[in-house]
Protein backbone atom coordinates (compact mmCIF):
# COMPACT_ATOMS: atom_id res chain seq x y z
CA UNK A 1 264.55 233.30 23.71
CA UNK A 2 266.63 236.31 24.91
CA UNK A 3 266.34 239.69 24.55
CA UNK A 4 266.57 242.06 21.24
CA UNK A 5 266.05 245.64 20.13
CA UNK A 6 263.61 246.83 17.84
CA UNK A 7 261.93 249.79 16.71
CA UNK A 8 258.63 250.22 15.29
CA UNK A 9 256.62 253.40 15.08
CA UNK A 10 257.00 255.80 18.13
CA UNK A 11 258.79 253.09 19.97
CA UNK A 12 262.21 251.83 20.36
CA UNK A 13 262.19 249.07 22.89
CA UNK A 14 264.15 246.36 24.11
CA UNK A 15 262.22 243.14 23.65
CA UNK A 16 262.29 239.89 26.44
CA UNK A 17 260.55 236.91 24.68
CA UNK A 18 259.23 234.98 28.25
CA UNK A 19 256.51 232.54 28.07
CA UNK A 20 253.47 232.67 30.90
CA UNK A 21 254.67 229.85 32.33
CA UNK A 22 258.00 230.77 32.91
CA UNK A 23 257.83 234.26 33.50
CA UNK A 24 259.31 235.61 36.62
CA UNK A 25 258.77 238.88 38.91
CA UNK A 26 260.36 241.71 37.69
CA UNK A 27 259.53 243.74 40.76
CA UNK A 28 260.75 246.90 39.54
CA UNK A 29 260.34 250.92 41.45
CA UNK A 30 257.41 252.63 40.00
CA UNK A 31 260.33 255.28 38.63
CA UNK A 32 262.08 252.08 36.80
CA UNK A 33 258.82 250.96 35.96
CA UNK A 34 257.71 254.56 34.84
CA UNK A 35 261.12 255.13 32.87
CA UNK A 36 260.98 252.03 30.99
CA UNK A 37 257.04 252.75 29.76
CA UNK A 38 258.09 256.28 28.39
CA UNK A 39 261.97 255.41 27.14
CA UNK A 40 261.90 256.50 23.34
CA UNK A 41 257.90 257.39 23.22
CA UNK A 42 257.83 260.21 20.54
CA UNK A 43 254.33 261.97 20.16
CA UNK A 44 251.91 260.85 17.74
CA UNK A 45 251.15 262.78 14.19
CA UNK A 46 250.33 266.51 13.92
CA UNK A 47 247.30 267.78 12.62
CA UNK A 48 245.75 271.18 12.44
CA UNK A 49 241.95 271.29 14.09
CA UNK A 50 239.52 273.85 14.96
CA UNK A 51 239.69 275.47 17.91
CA UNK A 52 236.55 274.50 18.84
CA UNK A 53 238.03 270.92 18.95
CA UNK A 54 241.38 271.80 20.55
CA UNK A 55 240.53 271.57 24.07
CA UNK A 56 243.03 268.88 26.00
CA UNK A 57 244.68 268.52 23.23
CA UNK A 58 248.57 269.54 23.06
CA UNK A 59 250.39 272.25 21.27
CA UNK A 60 252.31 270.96 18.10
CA UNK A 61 254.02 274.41 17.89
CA UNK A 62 255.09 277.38 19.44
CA UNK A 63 252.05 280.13 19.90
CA UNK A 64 253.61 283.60 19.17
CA UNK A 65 251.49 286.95 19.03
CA UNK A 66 251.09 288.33 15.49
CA UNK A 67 249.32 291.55 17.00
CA UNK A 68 248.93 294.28 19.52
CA UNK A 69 246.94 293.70 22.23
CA UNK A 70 245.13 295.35 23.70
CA UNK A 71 245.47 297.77 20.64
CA UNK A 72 245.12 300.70 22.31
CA UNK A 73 245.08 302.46 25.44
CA UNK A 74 241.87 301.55 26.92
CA UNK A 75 239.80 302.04 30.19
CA UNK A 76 239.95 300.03 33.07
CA UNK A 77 236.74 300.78 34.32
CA UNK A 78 233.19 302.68 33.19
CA UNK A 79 234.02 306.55 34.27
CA UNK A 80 235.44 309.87 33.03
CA UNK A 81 238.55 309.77 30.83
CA UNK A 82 240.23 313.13 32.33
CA UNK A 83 244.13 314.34 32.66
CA UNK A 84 245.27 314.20 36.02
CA UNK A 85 246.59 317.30 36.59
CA UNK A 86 242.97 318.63 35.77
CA UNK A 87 241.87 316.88 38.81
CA UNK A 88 244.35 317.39 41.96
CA UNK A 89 243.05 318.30 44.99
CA UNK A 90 239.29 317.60 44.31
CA UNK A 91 237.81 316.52 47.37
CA UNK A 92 233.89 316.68 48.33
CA UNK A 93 234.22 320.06 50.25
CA UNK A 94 235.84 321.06 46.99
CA UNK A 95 234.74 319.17 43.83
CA UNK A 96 236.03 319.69 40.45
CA UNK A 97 233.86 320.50 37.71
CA UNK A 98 234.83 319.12 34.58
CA UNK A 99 233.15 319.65 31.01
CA UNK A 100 231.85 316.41 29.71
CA UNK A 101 232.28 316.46 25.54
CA UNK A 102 231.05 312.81 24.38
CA UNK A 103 230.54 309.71 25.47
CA UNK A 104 233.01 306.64 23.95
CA UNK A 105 231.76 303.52 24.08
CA UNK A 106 233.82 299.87 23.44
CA UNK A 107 233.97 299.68 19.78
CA UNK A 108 234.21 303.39 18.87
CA UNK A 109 236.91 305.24 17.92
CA UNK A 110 238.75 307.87 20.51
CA UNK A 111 237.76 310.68 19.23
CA UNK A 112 240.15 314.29 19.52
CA UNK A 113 242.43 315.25 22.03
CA UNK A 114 241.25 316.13 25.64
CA UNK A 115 241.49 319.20 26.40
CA UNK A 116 242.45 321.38 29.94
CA UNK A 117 239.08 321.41 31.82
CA UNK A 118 237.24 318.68 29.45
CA UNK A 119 236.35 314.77 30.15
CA UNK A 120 235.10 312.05 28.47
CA UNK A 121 232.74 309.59 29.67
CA UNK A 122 234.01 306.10 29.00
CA UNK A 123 233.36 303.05 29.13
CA UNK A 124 234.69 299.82 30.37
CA UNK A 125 237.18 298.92 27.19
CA UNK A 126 236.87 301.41 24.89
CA UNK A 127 239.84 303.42 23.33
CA UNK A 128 241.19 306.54 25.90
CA UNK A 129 241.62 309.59 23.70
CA UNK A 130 244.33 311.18 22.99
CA UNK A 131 245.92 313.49 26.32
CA UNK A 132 244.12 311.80 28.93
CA UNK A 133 245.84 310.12 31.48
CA UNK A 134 243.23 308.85 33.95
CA UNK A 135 239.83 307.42 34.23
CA UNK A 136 237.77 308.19 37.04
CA UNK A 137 235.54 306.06 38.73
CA UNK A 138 231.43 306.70 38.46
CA UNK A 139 231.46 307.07 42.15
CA UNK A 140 233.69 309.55 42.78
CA UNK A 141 231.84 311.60 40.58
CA UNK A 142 228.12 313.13 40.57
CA UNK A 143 227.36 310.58 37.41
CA UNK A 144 226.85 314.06 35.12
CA UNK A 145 223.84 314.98 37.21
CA UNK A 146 223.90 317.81 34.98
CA UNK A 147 224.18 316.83 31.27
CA UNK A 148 227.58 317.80 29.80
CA UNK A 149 229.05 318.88 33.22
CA UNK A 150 230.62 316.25 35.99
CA UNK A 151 231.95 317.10 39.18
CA UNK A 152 234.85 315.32 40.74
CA UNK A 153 234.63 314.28 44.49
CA UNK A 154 238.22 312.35 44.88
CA UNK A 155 242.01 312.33 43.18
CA UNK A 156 242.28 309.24 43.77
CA UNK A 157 242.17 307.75 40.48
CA UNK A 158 244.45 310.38 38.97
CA UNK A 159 247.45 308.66 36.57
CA UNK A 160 245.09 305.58 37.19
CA UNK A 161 242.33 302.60 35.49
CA UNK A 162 244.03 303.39 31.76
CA UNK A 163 245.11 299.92 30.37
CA UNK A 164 248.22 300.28 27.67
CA UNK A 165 248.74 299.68 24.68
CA UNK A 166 250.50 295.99 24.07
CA UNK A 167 249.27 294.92 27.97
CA UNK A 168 248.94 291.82 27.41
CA UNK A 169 250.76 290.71 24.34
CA UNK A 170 252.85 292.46 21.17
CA UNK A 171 254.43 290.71 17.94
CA UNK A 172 256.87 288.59 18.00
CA UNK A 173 255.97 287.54 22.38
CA UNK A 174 255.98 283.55 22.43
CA UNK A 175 252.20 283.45 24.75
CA UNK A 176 252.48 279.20 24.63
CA UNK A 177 255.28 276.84 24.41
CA UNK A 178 255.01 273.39 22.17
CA UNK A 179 253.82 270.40 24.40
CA UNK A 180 251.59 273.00 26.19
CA UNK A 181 248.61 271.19 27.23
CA UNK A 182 245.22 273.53 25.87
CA UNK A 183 243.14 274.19 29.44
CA UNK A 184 240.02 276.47 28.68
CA UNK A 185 242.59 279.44 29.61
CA UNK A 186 244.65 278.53 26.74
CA UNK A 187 241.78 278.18 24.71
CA UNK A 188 241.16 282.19 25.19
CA UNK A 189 244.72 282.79 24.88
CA UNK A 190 244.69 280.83 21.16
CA UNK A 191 241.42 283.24 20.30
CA UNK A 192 243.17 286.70 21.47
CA UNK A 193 245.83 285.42 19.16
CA UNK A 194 243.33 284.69 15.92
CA UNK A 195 243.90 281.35 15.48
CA UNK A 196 241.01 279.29 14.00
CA UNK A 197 242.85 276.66 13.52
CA UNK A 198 245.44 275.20 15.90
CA UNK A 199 248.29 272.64 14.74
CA UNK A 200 248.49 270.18 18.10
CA UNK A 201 249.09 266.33 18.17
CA UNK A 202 246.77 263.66 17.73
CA UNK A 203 244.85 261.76 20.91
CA UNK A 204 246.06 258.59 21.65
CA UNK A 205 243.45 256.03 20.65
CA UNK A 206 243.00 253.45 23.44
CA UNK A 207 241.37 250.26 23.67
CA UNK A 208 240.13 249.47 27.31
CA UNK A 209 239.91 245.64 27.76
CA UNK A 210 238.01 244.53 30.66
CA UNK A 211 237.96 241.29 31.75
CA UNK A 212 236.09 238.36 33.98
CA UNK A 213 232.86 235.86 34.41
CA UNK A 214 232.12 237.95 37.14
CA UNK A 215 231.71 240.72 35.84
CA UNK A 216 228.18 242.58 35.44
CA UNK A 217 227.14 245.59 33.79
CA UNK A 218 224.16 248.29 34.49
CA UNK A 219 222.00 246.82 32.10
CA UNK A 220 222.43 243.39 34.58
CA UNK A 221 222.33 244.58 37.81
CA UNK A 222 219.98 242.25 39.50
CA UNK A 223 222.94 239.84 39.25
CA UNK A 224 224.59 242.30 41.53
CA UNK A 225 222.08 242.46 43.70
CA UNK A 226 221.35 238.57 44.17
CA UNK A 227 224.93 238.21 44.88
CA UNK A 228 225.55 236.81 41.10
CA UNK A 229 227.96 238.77 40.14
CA UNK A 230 230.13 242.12 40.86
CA UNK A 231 229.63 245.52 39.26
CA UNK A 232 232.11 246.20 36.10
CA UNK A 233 233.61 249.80 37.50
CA UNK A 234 236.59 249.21 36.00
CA UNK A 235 235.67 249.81 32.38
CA UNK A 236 234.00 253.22 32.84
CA UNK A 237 236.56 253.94 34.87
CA UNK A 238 239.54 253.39 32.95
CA UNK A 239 238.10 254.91 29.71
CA UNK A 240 237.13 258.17 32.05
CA UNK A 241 240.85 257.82 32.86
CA UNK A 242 242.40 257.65 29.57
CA UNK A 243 239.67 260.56 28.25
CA UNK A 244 241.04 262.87 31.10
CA UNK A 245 244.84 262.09 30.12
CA UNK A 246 243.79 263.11 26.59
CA UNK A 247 242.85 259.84 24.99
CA UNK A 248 240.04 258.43 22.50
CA UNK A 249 238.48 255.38 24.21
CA UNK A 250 237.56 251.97 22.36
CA UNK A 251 235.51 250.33 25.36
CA UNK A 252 235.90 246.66 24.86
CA UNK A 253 234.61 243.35 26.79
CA UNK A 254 234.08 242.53 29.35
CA UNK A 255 235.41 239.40 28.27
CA UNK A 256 234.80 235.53 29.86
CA UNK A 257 237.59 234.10 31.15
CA UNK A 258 237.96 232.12 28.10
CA UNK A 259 241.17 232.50 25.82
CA UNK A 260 239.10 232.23 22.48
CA UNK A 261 236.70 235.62 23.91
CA UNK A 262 239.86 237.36 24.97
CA UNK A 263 241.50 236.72 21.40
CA UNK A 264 238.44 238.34 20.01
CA UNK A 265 238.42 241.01 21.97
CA UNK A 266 242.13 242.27 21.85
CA UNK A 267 242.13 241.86 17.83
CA UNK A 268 239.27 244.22 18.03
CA UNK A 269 241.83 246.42 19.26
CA UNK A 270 244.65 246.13 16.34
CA UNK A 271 244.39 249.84 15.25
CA UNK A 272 245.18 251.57 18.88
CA UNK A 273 248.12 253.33 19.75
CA UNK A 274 247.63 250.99 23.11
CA UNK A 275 245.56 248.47 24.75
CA UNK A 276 244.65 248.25 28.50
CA UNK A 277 243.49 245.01 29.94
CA UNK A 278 241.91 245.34 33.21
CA UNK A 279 242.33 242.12 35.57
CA UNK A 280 243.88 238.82 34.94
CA UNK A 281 246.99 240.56 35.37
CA UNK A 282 248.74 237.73 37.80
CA UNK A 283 249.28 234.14 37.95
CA UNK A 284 246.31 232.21 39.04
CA UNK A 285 244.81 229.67 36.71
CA UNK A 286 241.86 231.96 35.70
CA UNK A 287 244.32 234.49 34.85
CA UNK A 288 244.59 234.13 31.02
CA UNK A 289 245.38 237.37 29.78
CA UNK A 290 249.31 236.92 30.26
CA UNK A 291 248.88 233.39 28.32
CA UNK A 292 246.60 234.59 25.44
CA UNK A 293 248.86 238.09 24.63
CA UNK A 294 252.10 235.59 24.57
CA UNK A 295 250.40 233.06 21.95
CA UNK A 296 250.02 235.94 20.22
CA UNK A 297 253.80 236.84 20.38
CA UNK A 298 253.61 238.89 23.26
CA UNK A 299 257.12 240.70 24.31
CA UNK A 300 256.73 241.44 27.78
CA UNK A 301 258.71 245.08 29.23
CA UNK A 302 257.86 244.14 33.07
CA UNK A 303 255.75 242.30 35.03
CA UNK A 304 255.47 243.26 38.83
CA UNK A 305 256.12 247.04 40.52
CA UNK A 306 257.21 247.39 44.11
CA UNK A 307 254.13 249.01 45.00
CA UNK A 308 250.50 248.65 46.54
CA UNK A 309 248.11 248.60 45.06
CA UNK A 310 248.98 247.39 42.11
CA UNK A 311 251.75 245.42 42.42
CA UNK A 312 251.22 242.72 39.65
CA UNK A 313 251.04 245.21 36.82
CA UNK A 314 252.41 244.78 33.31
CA UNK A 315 253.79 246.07 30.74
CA UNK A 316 255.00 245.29 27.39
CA UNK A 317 254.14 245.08 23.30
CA UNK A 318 252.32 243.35 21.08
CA UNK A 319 253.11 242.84 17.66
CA UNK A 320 250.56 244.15 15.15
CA UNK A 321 251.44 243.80 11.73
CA UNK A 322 255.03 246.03 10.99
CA UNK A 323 254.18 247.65 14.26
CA UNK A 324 254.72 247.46 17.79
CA UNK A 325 250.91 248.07 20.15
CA UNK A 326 251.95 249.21 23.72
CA UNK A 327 249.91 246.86 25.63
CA UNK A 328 248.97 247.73 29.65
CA UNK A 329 247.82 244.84 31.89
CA UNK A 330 246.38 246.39 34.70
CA UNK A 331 245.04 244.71 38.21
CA UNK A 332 241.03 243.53 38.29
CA UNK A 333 240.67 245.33 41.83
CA UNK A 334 239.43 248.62 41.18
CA UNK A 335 241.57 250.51 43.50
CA UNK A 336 244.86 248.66 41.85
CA UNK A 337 243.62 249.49 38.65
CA UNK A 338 242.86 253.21 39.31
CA UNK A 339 246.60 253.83 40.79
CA UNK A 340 248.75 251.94 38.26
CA UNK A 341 246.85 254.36 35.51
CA UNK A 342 247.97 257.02 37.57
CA UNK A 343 251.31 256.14 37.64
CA UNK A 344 251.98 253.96 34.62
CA UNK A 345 249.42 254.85 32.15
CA UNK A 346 248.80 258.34 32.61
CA UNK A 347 252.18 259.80 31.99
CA UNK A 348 252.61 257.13 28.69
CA UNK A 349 249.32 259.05 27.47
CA UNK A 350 250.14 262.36 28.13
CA UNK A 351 253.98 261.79 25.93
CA UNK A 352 252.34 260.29 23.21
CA UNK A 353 249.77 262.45 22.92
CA UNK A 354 252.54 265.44 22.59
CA UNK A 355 251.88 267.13 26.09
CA UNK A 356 254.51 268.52 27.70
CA UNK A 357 253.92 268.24 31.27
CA UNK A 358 253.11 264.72 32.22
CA UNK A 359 253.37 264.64 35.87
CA UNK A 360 250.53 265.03 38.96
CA UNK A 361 251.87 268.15 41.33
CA UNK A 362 252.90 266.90 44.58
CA UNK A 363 252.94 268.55 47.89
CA UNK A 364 253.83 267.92 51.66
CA UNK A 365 250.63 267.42 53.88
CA UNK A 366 250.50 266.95 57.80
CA UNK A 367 248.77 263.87 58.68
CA UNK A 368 245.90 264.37 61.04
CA UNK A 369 246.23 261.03 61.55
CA UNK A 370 248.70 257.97 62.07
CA UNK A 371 249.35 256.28 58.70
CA UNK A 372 250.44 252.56 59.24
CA UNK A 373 251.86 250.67 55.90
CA UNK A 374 254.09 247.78 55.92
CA UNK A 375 257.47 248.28 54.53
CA UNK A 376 259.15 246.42 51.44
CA UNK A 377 256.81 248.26 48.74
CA UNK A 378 256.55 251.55 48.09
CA UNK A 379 251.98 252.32 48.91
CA UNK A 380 249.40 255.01 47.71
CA UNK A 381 246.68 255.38 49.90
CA UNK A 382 243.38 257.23 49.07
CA UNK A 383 243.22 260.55 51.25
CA UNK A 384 241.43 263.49 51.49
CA UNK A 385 242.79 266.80 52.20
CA UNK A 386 241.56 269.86 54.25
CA UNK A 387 243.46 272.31 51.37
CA UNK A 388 245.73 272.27 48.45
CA UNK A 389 248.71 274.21 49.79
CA UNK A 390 251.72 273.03 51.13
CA UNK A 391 250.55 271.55 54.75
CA UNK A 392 247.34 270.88 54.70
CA UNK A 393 245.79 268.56 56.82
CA UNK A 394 245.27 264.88 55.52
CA UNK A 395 243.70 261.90 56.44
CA UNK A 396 242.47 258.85 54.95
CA UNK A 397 239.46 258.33 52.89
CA UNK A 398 238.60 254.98 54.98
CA UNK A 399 239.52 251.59 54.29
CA UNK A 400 242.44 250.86 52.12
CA UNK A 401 241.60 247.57 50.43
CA UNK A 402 242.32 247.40 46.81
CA UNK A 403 238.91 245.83 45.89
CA UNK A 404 236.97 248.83 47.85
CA UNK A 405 236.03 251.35 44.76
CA UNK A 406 233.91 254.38 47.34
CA UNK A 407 236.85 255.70 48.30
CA UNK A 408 238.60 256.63 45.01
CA UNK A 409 235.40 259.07 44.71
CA UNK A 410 236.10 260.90 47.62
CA UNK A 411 240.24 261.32 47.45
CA UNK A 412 242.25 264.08 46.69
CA UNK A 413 244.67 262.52 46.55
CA UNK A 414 247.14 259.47 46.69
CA UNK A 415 249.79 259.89 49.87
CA UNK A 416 252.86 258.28 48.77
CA UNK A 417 254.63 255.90 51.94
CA UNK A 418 257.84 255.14 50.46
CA UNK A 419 259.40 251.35 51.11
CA UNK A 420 261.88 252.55 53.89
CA UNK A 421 258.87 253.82 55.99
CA UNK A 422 256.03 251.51 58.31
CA UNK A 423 254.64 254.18 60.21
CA UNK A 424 253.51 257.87 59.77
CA UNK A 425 253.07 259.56 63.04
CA UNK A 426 250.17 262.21 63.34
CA UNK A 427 251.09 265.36 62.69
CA UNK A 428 253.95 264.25 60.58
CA UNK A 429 254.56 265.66 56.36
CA UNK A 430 253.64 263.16 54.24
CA UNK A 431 253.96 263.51 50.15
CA UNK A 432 250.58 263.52 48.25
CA UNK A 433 250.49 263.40 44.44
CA UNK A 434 246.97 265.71 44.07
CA UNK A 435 244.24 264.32 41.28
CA UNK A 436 243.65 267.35 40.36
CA UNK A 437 241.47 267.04 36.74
């Protein structure tokens, strides 16, 4: 069959009908690959939620400020509200004495005007009264040593430590854009602003499929140590993945290499906004996720990115009543696994689940060491970095095989050796794409 163009949902794709036996490599860039994942991904649903729940979550709206903030002029510091003329030239040889009227505390009112010759102990917060100008610091001061009089050792502060009015935000101030992702900052900024409530998109819901005889969990361990069998990493560690890009995790398998368990298994899966299988993703006879998705009527995007590790990484949909499921088939070595969901995955997350900015920062490092990588495919390697400025120092976080999982705990990041290059002297800028959160 050849190609077509459908849309279902939050998707309009452009559907290629190939059978497992007769599919070919695609062998796309990561940024074709990447581009063709996201092409016509709309976010999901908004819904309103309770603060409390709105943490990595993104903005469905624009946040604008409804209210003054700080409301009033308010000290910077615990001292003596004063007017700065009042206290020019005080020094220690020649202190200031200043009569202290009240106290004003965070949460009480201002109280009168100031006047020439008066002060106000304040507090950290609380509302300056009317006149004054200037808080001075406890230190520059005797502390009151004699109730209702202070004396002023230093000027220093004069015209200073009074926060005004409207500081930080006034009516009508956009605070946080739509798409904004919430961070625990953002959080506080939603709370200055009184909102409860916050209208953001729904999380992704993601079914992690892993698969393989081989495969042993925690609860079967021995295996693993009798040489029986090999540790299942991958399925913690994709649904950790797809919970830090914003997702809700359905942790499936792992599955036999049987097409009957795998059929199970992925119709467990029919109410996802995606699926992620996790090995079987080439073309050895074991591999049976390709030929159990296309009985199912599988419409494959891609299969194969020009990159390592990873390189035999899919892509396409599965049909799911009148809907289209975005289905991921990622590599069974861990390391291949963890970078295609960096680089694939990640970014389809972060658009569907509304979020504006879907891309790891990058920056330049200097190698502290030589980087060797065969040319024709673009690689990641694991590295750790002595900053995370512009030119740090980097250097790898050991061996780079794509079945070695102890290094991904260690990195920093992933430094990107484009196709064109075989060889990165020491001492030479290399681009790193930082895993930061």
């Amino acid at each position: 069959m050849g190609p077509s163009s459908i849309s279902y949902g939050h998707f309009n794709v452009s559907l290629v009908t190939r059978s497992f036996e007769s599919r070919t490599a695609d062998w796309l860039s990561v940024h074709e690959a990447t581009e063709k994942i996201i092409a016509g991904v709309t976010p999901l649903r908004v819904e309103r939620v309770l603060l409390s729940d709105s943490l990595g979550r993104a903005l469905a709206e624009d946040l604008v400020a409804d209210a003054t903030l700080p409301p009033w002029n308010n000290s910077g510091m615990d001292g003596f509200a004063v007017r700065a003329k009042d206290i020019k030239g005080a020094s220690k040889e020649s202190p200031i004495r200043l009569v202290v009227t009240r106290h004003v505390r965070a949460g009480d009112a201002p109280g009168p005007e100031v006047g020439q010759g008066e002060a106000v102990r304040i507090m950290t917060g609380a509302p300056v009264p009317s006149l004054t100008d200037s808080v001075v610091r406890v230190e520059d001061t005797d502390a009151e040593s004699d109730s209702g009089v202070v004396q002023v050792f230093d000027d220093r502060d004069a015209g200073a430590n009074v926060r005004p009015a409207g500081q930080d935000m006034r009516p009508g101030e956009r605070l946080l854009g739509l798409g904004h992702t919430i961070a625990p900052g953002a959080v506080g900024v939603l709370a200055s602003a009184g909102r409860g409530r916050v209208l953001v998109h729904s999380r992704p819901q993601v079914a992690v499929l892993t698969t393989g005889n081989e495969l042993r969990g925690p609860d079967q361990f021995e295996d693993v140590r009798s040489g029986a069998g090999i540790p299942d990493s991958n399925g913690p560690m994709t649904s950790a993945l797809v919970a830090a890009a914003g997702g809700s995790v359905m942790q499936l398998g792992p599955s036999a290499d049987d097409e009957r368990d795998l059929r199970n298994w992925i119709n467990k899966a029919e109410d996802c906004d995606a699926l992620i299988t996790v090995g079987g993703a080439s073309m050895g006879d074991a591999d049976l996720v390709k030929r159990v998705l296309d009985r199912m009527g599988y419409r494959s995007g891609f299969w194969r990115v020009r990159m390592r590790p990873g390189s035999p990484v899919g892509f396409g949909w599965l049909p799911r009543g009148d809907r289209l499921q975005p289905v991921f088939s990622l590599p069974g070595n861990p390391t291949s696994a963890f970078v295609t969901f960096e680089l694939l995955v990640r970014p389809f997350l972060l658009r569907l689940g509304g979020h504006r900015d879907t891309d790891r920062r990058r920056i330049v490092c200097r190698t502290e060491e030589a980087i060797h990588s065969p040319a024709q495919l673009t690689y990641f390697l694991r590295v750790q970095l002595s900053g995370t400025s512009e030119n740090s120092g980097v250097r790898l976080t050991g061996p780079q095989g794509s079945g070695l999982v102890s290094g991904l705990g260690r990195a920093d990041g992933l430094a990107i050796i484009p196709e064109d290059v075989s060889r990165v002297q020491e001492g030479e800028g290399v681009t790193v794409m930082l895993l930061e959160g």
